[in-house]
PDB file of N, CA and C in Angstrom:
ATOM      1  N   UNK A   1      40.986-138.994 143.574  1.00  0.00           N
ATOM      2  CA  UNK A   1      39.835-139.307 142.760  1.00  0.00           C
ATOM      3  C   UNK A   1      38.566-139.427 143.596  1.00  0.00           C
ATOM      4  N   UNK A   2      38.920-139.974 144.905  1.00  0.00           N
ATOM      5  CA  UNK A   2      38.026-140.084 145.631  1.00  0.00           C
ATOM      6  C   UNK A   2      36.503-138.751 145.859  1.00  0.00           C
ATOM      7  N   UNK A   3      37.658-137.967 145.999  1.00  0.00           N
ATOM      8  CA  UNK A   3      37.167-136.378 146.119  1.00  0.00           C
ATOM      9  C   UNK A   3      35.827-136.113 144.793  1.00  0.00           C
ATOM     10  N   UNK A   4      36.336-136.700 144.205  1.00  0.00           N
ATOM     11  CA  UNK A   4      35.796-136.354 142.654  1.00  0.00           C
ATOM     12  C   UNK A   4      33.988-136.549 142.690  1.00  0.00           C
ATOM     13  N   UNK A   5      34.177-137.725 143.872  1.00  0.00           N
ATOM     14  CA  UNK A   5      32.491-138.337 143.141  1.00  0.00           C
ATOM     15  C   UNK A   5      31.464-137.469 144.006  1.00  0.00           C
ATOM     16  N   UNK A   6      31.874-137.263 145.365  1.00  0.00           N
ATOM     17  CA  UNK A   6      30.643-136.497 145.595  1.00  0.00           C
ATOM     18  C   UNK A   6      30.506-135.147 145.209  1.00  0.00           C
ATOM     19  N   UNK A   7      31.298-134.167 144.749  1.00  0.00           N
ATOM     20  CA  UNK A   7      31.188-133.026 143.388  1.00  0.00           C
ATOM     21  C   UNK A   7      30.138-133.427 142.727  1.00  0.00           C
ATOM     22  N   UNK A   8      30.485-134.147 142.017  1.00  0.00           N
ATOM     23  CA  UNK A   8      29.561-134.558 140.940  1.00  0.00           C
ATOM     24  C   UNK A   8      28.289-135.310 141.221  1.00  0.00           C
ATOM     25  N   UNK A   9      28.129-135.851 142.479  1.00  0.00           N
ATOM     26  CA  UNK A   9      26.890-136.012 142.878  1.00  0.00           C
ATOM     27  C   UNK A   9      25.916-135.069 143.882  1.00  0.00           C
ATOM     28  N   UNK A  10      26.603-133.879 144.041  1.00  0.00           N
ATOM     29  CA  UNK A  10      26.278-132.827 144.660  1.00  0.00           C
ATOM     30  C   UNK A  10      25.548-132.330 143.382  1.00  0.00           C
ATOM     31  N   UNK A  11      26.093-132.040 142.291  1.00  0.00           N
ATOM     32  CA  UNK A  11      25.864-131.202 140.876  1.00  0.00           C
ATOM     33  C   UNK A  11      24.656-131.933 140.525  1.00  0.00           C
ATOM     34  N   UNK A  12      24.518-133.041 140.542  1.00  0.00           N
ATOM     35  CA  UNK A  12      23.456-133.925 139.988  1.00  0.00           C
ATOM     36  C   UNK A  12      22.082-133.310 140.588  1.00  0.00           C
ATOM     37  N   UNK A  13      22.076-133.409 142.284  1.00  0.00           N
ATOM     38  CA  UNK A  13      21.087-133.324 142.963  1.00  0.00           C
ATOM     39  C   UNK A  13      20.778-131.821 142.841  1.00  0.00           C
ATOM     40  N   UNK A  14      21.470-131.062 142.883  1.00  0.00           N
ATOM     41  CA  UNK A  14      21.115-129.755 143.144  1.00  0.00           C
ATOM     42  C   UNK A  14      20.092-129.135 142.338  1.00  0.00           C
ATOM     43  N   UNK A  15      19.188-128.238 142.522  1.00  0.00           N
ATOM     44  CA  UNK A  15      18.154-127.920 141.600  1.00  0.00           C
ATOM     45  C   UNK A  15      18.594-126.516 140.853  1.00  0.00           C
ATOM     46  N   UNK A  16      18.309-126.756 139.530  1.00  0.00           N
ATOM     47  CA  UNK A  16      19.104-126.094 138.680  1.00  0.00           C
ATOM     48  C   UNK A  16      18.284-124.648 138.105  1.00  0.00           C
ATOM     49  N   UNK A  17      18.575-123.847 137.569  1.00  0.00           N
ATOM     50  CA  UNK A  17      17.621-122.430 137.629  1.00  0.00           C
ATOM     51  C   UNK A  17      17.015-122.934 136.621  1.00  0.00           C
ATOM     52  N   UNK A  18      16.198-122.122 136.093  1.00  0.00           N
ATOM     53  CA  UNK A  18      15.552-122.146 134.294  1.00  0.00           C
ATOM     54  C   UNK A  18      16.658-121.702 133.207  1.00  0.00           C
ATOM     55  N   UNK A  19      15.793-121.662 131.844  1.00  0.00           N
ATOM     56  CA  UNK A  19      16.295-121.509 130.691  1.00  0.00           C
ATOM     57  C   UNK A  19      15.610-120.893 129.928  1.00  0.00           C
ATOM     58  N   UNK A  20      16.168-121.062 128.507  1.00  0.00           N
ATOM     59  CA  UNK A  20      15.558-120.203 127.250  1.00  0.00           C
ATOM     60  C   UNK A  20      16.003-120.683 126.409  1.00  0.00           C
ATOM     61  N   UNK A  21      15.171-120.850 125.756  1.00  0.00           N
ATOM     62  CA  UNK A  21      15.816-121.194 123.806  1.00  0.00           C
ATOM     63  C   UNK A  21      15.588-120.238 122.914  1.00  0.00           C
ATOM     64  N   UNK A  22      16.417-119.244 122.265  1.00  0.00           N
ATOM     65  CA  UNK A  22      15.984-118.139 121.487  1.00  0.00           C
ATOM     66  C   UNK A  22      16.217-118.249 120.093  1.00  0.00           C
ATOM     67  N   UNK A  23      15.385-117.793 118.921  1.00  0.00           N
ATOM     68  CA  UNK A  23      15.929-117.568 117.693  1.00  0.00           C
ATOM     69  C   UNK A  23      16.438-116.162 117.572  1.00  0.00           C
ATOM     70  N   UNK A  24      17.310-115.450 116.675  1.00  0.00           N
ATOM     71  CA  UNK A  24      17.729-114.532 116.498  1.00  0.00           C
ATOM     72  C   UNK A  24      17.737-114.566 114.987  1.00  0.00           C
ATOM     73  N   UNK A  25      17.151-113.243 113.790  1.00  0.00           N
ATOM     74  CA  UNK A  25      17.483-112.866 113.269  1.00  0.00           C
ATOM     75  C   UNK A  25      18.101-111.568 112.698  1.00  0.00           C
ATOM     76  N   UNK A  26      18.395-111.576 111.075  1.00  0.00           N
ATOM     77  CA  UNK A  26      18.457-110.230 110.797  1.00  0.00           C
ATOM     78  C   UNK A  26      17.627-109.147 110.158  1.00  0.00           C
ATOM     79  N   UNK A  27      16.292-109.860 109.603  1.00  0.00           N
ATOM     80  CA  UNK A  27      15.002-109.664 108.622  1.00  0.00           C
ATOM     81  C   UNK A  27      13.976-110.651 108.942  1.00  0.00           C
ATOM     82  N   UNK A  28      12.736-110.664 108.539  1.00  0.00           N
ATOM     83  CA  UNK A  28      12.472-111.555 108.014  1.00  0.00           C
ATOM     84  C   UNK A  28      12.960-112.636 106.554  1.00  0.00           C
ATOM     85  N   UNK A  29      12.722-114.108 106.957  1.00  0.00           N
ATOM     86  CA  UNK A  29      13.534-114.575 106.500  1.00  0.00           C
ATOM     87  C   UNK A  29      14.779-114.762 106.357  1.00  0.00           C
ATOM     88  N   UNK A  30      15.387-114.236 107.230  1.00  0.00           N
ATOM     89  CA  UNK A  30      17.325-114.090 107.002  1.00  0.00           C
ATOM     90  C   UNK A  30      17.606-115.100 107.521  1.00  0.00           C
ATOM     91  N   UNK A  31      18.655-114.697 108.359  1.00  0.00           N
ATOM     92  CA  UNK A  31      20.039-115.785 108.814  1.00  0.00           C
ATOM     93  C   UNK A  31      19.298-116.053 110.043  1.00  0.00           C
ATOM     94  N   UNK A  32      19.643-117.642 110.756  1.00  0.00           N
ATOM     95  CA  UNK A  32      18.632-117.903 111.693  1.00  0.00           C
ATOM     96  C   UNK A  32      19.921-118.222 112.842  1.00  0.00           C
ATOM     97  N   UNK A  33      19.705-118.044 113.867  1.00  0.00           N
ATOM     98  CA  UNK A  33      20.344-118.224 115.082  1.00  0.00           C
ATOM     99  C   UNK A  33      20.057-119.106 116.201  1.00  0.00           C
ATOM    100  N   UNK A  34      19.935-119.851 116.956  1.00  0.00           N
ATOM    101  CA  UNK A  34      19.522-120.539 117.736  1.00  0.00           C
ATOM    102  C   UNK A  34      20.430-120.554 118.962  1.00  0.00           C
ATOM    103  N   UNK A  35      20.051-120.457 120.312  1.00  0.00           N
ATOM    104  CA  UNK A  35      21.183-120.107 121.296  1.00  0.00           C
ATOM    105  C   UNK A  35      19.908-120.496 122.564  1.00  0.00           C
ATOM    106  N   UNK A  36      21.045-120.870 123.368  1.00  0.00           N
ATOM    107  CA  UNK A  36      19.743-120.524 125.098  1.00  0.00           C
ATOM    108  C   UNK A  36      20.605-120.055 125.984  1.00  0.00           C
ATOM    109  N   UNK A  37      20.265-119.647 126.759  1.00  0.00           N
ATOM    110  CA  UNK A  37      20.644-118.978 128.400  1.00  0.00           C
ATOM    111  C   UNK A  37      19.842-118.454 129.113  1.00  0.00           C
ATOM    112  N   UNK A  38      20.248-118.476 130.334  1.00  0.00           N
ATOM    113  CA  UNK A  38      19.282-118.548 131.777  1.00  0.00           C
ATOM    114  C   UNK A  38      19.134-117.498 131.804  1.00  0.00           C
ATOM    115  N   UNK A  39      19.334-116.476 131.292  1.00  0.00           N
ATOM    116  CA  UNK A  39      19.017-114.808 131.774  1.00  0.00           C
ATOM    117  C   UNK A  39      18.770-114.397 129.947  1.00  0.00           C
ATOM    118  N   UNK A  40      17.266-114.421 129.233  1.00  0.00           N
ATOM    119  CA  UNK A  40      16.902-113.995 128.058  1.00  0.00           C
ATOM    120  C   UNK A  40      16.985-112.190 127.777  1.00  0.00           C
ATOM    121  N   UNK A  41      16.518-111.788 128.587  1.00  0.00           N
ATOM    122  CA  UNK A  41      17.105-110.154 128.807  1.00  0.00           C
ATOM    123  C   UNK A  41      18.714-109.898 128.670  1.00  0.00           C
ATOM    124  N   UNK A  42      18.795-109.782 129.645  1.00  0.00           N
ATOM    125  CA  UNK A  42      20.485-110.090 129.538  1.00  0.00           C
ATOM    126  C   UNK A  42      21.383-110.471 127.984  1.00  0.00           C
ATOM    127  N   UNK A  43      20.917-111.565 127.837  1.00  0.00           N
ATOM    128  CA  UNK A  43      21.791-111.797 126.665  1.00  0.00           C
ATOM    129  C   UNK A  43      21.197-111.317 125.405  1.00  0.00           C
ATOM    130  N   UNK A  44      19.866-111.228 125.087  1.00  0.00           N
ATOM    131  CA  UNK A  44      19.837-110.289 123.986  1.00  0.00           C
ATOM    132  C   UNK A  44      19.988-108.853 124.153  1.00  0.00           C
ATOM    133  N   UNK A  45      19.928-108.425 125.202  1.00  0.00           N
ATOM    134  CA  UNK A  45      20.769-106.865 125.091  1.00  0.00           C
ATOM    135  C   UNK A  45      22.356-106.811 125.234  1.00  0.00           C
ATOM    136  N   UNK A  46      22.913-107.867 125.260  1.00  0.00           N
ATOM    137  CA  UNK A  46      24.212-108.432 124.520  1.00  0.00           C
ATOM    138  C   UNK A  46      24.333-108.155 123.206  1.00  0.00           C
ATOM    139  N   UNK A  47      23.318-109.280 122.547  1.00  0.00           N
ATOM    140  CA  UNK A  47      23.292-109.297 120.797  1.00  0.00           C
ATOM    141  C   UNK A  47      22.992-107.743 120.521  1.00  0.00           C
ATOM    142  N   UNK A  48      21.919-107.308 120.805  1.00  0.00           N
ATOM    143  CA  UNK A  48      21.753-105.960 120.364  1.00  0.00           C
ATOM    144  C   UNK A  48      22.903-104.789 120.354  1.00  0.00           C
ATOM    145  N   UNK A  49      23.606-104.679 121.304  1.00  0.00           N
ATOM    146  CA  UNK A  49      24.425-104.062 121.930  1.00  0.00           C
ATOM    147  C   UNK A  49      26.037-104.625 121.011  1.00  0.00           C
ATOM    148  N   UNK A  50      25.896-105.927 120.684  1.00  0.00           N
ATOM    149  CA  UNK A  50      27.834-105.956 120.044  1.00  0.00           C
ATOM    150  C   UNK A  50      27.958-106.535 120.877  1.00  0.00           C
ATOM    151  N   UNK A  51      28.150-107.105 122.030  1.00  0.00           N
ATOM    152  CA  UNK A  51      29.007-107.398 123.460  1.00  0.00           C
ATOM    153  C   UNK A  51      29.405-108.440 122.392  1.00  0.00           C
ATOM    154  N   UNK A  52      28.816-109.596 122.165  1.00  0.00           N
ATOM    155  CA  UNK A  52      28.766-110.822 121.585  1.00  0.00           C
ATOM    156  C   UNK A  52      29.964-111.051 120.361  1.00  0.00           C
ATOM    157  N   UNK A  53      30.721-111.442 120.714  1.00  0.00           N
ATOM    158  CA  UNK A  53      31.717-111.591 119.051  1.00  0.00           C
ATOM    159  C   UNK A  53      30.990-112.928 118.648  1.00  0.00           C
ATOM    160  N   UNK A  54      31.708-113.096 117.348  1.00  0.00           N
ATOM    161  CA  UNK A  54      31.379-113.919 116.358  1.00  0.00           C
ATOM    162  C   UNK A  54      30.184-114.074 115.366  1.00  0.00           C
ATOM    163  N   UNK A  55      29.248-114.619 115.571  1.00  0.00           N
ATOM    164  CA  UNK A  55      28.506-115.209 113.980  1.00  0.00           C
ATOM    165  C   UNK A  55      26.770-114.267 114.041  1.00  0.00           C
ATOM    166  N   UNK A  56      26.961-114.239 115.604  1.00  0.00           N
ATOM    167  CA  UNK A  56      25.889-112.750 115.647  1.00  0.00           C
ATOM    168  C   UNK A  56      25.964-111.479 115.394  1.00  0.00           C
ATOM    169  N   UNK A  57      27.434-111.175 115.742  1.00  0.00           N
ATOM    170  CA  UNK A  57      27.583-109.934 115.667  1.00  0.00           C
ATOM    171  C   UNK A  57      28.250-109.726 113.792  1.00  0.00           C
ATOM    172  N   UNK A  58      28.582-110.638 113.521  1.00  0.00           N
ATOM    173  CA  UNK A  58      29.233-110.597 112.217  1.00  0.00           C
ATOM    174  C   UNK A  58      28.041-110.534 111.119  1.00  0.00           C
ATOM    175  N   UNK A  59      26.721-110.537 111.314  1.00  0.00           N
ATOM    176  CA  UNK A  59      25.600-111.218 110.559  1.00  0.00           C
ATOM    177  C   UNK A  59      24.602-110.270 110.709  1.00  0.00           C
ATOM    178  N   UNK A  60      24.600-109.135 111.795  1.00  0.00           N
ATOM    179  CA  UNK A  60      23.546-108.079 112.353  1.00  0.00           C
ATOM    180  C   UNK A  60      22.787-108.784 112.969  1.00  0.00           C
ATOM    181  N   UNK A  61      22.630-110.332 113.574  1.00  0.00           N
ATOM    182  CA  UNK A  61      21.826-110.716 114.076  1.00  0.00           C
ATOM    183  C   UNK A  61      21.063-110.420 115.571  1.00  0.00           C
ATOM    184  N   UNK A  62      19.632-109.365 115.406  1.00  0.00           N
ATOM    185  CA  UNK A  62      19.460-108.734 116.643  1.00  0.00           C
ATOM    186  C   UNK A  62      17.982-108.608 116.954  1.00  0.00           C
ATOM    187  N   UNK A  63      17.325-109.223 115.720  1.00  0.00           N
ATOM    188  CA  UNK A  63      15.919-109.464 116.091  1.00  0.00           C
ATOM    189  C   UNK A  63      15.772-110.767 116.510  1.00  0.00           C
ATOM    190  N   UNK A  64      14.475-110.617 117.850  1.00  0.00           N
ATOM    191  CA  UNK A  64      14.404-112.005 118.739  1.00  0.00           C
ATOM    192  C   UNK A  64      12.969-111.805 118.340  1.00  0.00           C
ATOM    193  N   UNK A  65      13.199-113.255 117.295  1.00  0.00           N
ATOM    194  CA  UNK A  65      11.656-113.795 116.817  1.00  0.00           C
ATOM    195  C   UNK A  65      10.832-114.763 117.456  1.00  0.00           C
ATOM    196  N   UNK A  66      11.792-115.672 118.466  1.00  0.00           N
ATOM    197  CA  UNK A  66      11.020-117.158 119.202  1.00  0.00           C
ATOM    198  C   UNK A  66      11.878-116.508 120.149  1.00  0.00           C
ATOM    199  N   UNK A  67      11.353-117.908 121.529  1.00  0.00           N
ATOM    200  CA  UNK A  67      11.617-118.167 122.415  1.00  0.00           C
ATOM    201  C   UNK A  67      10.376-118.870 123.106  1.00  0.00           C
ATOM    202  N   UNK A  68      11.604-119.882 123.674  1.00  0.00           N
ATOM    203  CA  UNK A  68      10.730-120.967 124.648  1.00  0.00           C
ATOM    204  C   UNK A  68      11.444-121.020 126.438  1.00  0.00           C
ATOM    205  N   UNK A  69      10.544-120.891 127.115  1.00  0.00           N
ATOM    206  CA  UNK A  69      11.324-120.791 128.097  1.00  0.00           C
ATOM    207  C   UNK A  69      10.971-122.344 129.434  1.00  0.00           C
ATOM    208  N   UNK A  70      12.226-122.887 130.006  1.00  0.00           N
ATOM    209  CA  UNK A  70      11.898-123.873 130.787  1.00  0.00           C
ATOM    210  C   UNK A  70      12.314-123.643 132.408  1.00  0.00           C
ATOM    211  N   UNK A  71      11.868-124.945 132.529  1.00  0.00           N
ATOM    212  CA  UNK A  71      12.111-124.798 134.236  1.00  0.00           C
ATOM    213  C   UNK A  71      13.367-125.252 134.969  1.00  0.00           C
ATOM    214  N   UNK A  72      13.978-125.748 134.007  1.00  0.00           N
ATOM    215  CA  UNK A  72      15.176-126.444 134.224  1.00  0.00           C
ATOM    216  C   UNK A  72      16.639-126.374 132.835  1.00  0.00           C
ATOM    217  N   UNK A  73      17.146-125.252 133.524  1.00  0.00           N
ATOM    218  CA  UNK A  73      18.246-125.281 132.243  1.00  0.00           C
ATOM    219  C   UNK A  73      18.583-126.509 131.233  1.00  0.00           C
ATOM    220  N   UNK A  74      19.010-127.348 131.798  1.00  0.00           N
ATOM    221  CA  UNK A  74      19.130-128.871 130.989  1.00  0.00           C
ATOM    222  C   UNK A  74      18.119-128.828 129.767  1.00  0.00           C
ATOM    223  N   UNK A  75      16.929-129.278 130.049  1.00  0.00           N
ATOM    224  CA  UNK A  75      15.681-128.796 129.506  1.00  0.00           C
ATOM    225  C   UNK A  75      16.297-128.151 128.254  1.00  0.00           C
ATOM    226  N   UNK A  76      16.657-126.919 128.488  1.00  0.00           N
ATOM    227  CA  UNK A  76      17.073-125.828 127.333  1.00  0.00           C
ATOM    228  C   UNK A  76      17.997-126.150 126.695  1.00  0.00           C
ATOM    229  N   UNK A  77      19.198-126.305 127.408  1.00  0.00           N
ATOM    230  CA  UNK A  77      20.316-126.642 126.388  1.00  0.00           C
ATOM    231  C   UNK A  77      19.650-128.099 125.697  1.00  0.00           C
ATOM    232  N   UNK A  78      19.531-129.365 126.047  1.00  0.00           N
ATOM    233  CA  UNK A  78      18.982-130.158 125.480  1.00  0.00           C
ATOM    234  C   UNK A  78      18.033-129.391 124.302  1.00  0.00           C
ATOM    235  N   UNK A  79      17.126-128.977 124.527  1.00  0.00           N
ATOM    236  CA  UNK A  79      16.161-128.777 123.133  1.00  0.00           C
ATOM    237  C   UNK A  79      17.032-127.360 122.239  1.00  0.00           C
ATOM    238  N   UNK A  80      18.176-126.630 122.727  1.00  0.00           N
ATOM    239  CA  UNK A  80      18.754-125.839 121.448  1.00  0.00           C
ATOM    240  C   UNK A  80      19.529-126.964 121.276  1.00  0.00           C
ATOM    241  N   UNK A  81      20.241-127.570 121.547  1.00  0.00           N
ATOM    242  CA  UNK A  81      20.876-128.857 120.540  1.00  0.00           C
ATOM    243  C   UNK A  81      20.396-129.164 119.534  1.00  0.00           C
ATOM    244  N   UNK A  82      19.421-129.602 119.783  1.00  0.00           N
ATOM    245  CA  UNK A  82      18.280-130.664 119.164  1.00  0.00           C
ATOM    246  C   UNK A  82      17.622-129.444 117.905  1.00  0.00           C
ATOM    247  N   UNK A  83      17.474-128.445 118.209  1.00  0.00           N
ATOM    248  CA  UNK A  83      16.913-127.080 117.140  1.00  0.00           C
ATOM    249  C   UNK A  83      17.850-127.142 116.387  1.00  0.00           C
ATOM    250  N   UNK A  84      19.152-127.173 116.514  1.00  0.00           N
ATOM    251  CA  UNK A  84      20.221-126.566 115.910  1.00  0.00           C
ATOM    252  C   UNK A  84      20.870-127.642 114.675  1.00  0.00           C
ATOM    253  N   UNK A  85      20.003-129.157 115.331  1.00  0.00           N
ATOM    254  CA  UNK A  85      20.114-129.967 114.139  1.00  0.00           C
ATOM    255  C   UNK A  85      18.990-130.286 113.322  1.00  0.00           C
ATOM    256  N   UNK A  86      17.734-129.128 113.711  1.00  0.00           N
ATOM    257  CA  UNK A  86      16.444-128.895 112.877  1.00  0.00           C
ATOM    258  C   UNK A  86      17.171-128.706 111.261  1.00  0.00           C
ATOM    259  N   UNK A  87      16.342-129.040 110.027  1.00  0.00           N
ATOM    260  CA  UNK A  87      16.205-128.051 108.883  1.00  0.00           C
ATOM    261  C   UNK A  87      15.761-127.122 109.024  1.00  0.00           C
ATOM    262  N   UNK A  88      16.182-125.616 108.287  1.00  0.00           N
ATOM    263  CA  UNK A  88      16.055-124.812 108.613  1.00  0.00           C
ATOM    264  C   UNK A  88      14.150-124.426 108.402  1.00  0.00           C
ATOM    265  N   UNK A  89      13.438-124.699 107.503  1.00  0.00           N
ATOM    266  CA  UNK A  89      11.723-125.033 107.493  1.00  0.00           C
ATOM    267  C   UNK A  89      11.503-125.426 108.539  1.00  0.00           C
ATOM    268  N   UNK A  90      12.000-125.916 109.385  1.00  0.00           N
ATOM    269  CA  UNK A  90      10.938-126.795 110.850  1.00  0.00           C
ATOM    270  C   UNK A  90      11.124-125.789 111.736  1.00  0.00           C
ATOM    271  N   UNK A  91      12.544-124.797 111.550  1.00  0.00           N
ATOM    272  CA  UNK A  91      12.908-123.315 112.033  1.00  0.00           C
ATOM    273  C   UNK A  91      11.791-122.266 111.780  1.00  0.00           C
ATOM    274  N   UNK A  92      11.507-122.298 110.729  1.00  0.00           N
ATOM    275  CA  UNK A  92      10.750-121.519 110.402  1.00  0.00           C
ATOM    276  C   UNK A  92       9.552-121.507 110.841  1.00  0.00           C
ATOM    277  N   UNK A  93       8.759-123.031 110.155  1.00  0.00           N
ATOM    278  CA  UNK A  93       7.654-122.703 110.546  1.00  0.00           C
ATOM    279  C   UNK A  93       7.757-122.841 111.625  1.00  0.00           C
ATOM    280  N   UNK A  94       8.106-123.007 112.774  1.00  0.00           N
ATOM    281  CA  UNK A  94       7.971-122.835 114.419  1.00  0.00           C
ATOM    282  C   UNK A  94       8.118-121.225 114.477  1.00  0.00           C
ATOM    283  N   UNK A  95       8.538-120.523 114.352  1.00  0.00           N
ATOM    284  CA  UNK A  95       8.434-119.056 114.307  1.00  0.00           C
ATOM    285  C   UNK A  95       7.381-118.745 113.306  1.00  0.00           C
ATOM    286  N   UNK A  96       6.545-119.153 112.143  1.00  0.00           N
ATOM    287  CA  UNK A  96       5.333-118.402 112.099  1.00  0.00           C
ATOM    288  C   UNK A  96       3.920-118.804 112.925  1.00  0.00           C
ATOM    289  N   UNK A  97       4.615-119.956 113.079  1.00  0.00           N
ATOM    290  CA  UNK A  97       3.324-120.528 113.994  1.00  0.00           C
ATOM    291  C   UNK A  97       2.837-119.232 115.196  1.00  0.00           C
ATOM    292  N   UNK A  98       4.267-119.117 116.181  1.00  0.00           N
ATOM    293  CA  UNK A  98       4.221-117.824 116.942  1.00  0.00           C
ATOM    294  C   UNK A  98       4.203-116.457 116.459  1.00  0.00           C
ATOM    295  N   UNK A  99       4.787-116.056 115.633  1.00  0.00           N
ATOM    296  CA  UNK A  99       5.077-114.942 115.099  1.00  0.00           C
ATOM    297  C   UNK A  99       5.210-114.794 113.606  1.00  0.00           C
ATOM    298  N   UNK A 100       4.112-114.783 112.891  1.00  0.00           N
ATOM    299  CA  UNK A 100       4.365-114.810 111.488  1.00  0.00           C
ATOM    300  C   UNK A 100       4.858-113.669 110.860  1.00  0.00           C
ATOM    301  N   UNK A 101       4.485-112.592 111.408  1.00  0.00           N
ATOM    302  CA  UNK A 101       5.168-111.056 111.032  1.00  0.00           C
ATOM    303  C   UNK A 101       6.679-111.097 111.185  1.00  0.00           C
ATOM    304  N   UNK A 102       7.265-112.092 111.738  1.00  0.00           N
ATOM    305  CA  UNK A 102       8.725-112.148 112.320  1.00  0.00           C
ATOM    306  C   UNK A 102       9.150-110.608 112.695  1.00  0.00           C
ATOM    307  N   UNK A 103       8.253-110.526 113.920  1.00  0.00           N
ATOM    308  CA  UNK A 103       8.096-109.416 114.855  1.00  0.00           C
ATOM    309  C   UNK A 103       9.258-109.681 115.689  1.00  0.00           C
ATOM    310  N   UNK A 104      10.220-108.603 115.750  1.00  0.00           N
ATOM    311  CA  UNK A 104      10.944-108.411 117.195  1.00  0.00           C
ATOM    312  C   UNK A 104      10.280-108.360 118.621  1.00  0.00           C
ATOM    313  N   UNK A 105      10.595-109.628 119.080  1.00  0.00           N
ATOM    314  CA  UNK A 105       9.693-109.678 120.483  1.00  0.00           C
ATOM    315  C   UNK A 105      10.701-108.976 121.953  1.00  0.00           C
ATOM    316  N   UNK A 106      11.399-108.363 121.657  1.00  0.00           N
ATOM    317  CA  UNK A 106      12.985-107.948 122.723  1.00  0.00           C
ATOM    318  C   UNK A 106      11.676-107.447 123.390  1.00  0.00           C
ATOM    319  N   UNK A 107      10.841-105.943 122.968  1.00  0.00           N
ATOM    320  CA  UNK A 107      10.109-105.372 123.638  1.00  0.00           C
ATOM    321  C   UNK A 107       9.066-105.666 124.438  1.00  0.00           C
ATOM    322  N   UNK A 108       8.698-107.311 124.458  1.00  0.00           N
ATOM    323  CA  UNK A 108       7.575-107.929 125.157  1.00  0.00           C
ATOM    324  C   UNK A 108       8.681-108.680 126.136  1.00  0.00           C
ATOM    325  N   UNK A 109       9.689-108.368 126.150  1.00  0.00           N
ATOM    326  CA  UNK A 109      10.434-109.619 127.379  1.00  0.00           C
ATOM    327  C   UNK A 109      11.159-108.788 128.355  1.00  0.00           C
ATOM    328  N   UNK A 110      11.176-107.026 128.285  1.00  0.00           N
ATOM    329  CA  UNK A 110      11.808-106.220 128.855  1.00  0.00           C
ATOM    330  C   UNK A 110      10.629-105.351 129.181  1.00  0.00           C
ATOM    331  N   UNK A 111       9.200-106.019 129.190  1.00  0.00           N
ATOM    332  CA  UNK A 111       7.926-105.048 130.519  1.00  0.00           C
ATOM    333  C   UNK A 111       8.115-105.286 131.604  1.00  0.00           C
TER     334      UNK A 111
END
């Protein structure tokens, strides 16, 4: 057990990469998605692509309408938690605030 604590106080200190919080839909107005990960490229040319099983790929979900990006992963996962127990209106309007056309932004994050 001994072994155990400085692991975990190694993990603590260490400085951690960034993040992302993304929405994903299938239209405007459709099915809303909420997800983060440290590489936003990457994983929506996942969603786009199929790689992804389950509730994205089952739903066509492949337009990226938001995103917030931080300096510290934690950061991210903490605030998609916290989105994911939004109503879906506080979803929303946070995406027209940015994007009221509920414009696919994939093409502004892959210049």
């Amino acid at each position: 057990m001994a072994g155990l604590v400085p692991a975990i106080h190694v993990l603590q200190n260490c400085s951690m990469a960034g993040g992302f919080v993304y929405i994903l839909t299938n239209r405007p107005n459709g099915i809303l998605y909420v997800g983060v990960t440290s590489d936003l490229v990457r994983r929506n040319y996942e969603h786009r692509s199929g790689f992804v099983e389950g509730f994205t790929k089952r739903h066509g979900l492949k337009r990226l309408v938001y995103f917030e990006q931080f300096d510290d992963i934690r950061a991210a996962i903490q605030r998609e938690h916290n989105m994911k127990h939004w109503p879906r209106a506080w979803k929303v309007r946070k995406i027209l605030v940015d994007n009221a056309d509920w414009a696919d932004l994939y093409s502004t994050i892959t210049k």
